[in-house]
N, C-alpha and C. Protein backbone atom coordinates (compact mmCIF):
# COMPACT_ATOMS: atom_id res chain seq x y z
N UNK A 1 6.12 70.06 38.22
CA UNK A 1 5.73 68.83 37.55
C UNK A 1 6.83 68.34 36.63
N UNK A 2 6.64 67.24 36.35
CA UNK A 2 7.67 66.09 35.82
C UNK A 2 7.61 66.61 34.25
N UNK A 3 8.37 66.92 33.37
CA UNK A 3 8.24 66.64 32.52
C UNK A 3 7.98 65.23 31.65
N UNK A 4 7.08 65.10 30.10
CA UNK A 4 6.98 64.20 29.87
C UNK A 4 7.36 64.16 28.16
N UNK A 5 8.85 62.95 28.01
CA UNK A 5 9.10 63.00 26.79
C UNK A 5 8.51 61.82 25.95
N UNK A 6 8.64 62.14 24.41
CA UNK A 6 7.79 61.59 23.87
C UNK A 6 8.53 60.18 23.67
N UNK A 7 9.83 60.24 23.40
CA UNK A 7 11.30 58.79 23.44
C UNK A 7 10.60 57.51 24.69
N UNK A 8 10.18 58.45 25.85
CA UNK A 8 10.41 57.40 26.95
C UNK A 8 8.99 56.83 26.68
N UNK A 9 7.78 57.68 26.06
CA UNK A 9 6.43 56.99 26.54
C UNK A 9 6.68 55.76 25.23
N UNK A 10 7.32 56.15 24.35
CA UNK A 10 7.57 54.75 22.81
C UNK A 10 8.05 54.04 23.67
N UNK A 11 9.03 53.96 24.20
CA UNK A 11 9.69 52.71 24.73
C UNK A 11 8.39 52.21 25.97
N UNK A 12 7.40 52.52 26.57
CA UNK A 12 6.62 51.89 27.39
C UNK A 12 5.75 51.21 25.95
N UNK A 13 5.40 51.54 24.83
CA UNK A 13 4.74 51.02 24.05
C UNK A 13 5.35 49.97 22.85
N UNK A 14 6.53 49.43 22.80
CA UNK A 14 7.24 49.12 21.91
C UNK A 14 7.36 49.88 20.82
N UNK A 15 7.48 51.28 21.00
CA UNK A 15 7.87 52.30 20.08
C UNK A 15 7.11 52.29 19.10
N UNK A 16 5.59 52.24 18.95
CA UNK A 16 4.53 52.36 18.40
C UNK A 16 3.55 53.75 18.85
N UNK A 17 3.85 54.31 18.26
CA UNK A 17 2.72 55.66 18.74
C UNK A 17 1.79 55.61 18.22
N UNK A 18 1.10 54.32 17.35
CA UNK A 18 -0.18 54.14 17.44
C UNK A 18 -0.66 53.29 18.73
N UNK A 19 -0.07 52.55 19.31
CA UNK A 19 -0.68 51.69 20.72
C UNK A 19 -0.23 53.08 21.66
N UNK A 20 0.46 53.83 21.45
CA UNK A 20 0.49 54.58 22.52
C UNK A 20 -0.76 55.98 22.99
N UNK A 21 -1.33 55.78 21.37
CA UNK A 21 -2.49 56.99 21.21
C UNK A 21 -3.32 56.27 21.85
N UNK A 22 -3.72 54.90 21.56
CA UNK A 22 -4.83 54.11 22.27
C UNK A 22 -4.76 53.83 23.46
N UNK A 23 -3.64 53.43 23.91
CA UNK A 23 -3.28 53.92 25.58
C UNK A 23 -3.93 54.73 26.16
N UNK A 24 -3.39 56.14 25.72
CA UNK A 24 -3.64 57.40 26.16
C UNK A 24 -4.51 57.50 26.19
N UNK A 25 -5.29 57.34 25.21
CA UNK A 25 -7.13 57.63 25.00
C UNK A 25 -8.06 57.12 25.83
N UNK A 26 -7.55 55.34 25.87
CA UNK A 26 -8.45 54.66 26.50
C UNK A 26 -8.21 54.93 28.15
N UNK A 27 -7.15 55.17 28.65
CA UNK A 27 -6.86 55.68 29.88
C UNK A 27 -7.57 56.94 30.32
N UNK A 28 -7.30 57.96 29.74
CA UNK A 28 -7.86 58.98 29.78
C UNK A 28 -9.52 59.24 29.95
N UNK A 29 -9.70 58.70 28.97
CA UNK A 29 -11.48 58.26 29.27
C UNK A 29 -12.17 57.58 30.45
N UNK A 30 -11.15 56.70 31.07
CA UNK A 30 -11.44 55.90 32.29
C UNK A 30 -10.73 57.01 33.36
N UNK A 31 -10.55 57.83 33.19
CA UNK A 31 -9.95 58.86 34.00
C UNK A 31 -11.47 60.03 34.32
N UNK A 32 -11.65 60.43 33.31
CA UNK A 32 -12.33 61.13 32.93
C UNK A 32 -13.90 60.61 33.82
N UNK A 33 -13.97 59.25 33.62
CA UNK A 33 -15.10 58.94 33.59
C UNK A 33 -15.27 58.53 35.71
N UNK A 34 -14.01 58.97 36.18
CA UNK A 34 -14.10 58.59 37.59
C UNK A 34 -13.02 57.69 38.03
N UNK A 35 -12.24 57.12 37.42
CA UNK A 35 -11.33 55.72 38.00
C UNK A 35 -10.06 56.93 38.45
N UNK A 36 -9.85 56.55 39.47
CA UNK A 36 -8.63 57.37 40.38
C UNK A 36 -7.28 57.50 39.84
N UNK A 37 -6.51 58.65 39.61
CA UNK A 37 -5.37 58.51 38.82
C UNK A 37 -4.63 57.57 40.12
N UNK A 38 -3.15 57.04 39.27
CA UNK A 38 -2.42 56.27 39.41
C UNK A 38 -1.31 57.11 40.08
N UNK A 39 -1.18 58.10 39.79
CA UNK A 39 -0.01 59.20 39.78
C UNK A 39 -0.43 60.40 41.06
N UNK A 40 0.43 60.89 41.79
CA UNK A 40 -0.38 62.32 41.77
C UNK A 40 -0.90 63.55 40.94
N UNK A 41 -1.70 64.24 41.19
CA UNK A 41 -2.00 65.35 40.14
C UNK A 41 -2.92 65.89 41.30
N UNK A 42 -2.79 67.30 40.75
CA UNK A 42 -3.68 68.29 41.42
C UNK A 42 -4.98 68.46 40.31
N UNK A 43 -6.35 68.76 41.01
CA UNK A 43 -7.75 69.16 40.71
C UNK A 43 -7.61 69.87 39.39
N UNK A 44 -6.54 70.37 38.46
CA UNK A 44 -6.29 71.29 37.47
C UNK A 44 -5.69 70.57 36.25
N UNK A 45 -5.23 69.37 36.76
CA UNK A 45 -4.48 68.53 35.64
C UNK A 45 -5.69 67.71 34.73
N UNK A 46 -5.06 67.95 33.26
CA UNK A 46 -6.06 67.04 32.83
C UNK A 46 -6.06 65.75 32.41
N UNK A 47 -6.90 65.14 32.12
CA UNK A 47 -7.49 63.50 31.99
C UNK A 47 -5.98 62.55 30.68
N UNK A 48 -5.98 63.54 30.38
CA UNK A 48 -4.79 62.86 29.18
C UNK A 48 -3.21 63.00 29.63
N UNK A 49 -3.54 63.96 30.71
CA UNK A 49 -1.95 64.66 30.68
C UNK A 49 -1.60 63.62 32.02
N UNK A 50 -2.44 62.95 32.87
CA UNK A 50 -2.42 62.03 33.81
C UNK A 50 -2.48 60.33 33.03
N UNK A 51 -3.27 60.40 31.99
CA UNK A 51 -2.61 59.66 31.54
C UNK A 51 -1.18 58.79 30.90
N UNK A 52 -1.13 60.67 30.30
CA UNK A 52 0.78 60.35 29.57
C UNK A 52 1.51 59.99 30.88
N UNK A 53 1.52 60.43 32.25
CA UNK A 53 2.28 60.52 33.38
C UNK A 53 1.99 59.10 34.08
N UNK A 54 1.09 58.48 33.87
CA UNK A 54 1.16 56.91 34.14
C UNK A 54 1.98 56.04 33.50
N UNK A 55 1.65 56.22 32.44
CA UNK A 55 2.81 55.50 31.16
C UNK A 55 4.00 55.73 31.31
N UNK A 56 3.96 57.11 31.44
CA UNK A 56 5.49 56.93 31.20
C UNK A 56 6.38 56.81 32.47
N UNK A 57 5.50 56.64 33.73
CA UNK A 57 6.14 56.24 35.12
C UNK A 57 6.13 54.55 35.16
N UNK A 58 5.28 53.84 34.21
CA UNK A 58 5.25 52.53 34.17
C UNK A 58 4.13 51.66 34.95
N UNK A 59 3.02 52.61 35.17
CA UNK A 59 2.03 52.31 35.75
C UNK A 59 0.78 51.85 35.04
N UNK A 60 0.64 52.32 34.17
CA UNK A 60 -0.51 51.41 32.90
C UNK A 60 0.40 51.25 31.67
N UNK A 61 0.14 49.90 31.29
CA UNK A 61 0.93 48.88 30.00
C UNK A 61 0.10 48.82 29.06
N UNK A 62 0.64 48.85 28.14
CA UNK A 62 -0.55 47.73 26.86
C UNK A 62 -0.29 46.52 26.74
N UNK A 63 -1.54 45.72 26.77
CA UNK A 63 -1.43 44.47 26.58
C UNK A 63 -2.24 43.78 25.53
N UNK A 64 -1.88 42.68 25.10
CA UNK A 64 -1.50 42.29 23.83
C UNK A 64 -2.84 41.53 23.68
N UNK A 65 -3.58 41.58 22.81
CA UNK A 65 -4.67 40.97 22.58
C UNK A 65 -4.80 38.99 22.69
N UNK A 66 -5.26 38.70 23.20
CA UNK A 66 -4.58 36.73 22.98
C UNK A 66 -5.81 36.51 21.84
């Protein structure tokens, strides 16, 4: 497995690791709750750690409230 650094997931968030906790969280939960990862992962990986691995491949964004 890919390692995942913490430099590259700031730069998917505009280097805010508070939008990046809410990312994570809110992803994770929709993970958790059944929505199909984005990434591969095997039956053992968990709900957050598939989250960080979306982000930081560039597959879920945050977007900006209008």
């Amino acid at each position: 497995m890919k390692n995942i650094y913490l430099e590259d997931l700031l730069d998917k968030t505009d280097s805010s690791i508070y939008k990046l906790v809410i990312l994570a969280t809110k992803r994770a939960l929709e993970i958790a709750a059944g929505a199909p990862a984005l990434v591969e992962a095997d039956a053992n990986t968990k709900p957050t750690t598939i989250a960080l691995r979306e982000i930081s491949e560039g597959k879920v964004k945050f977007k900006k409230a209008k």
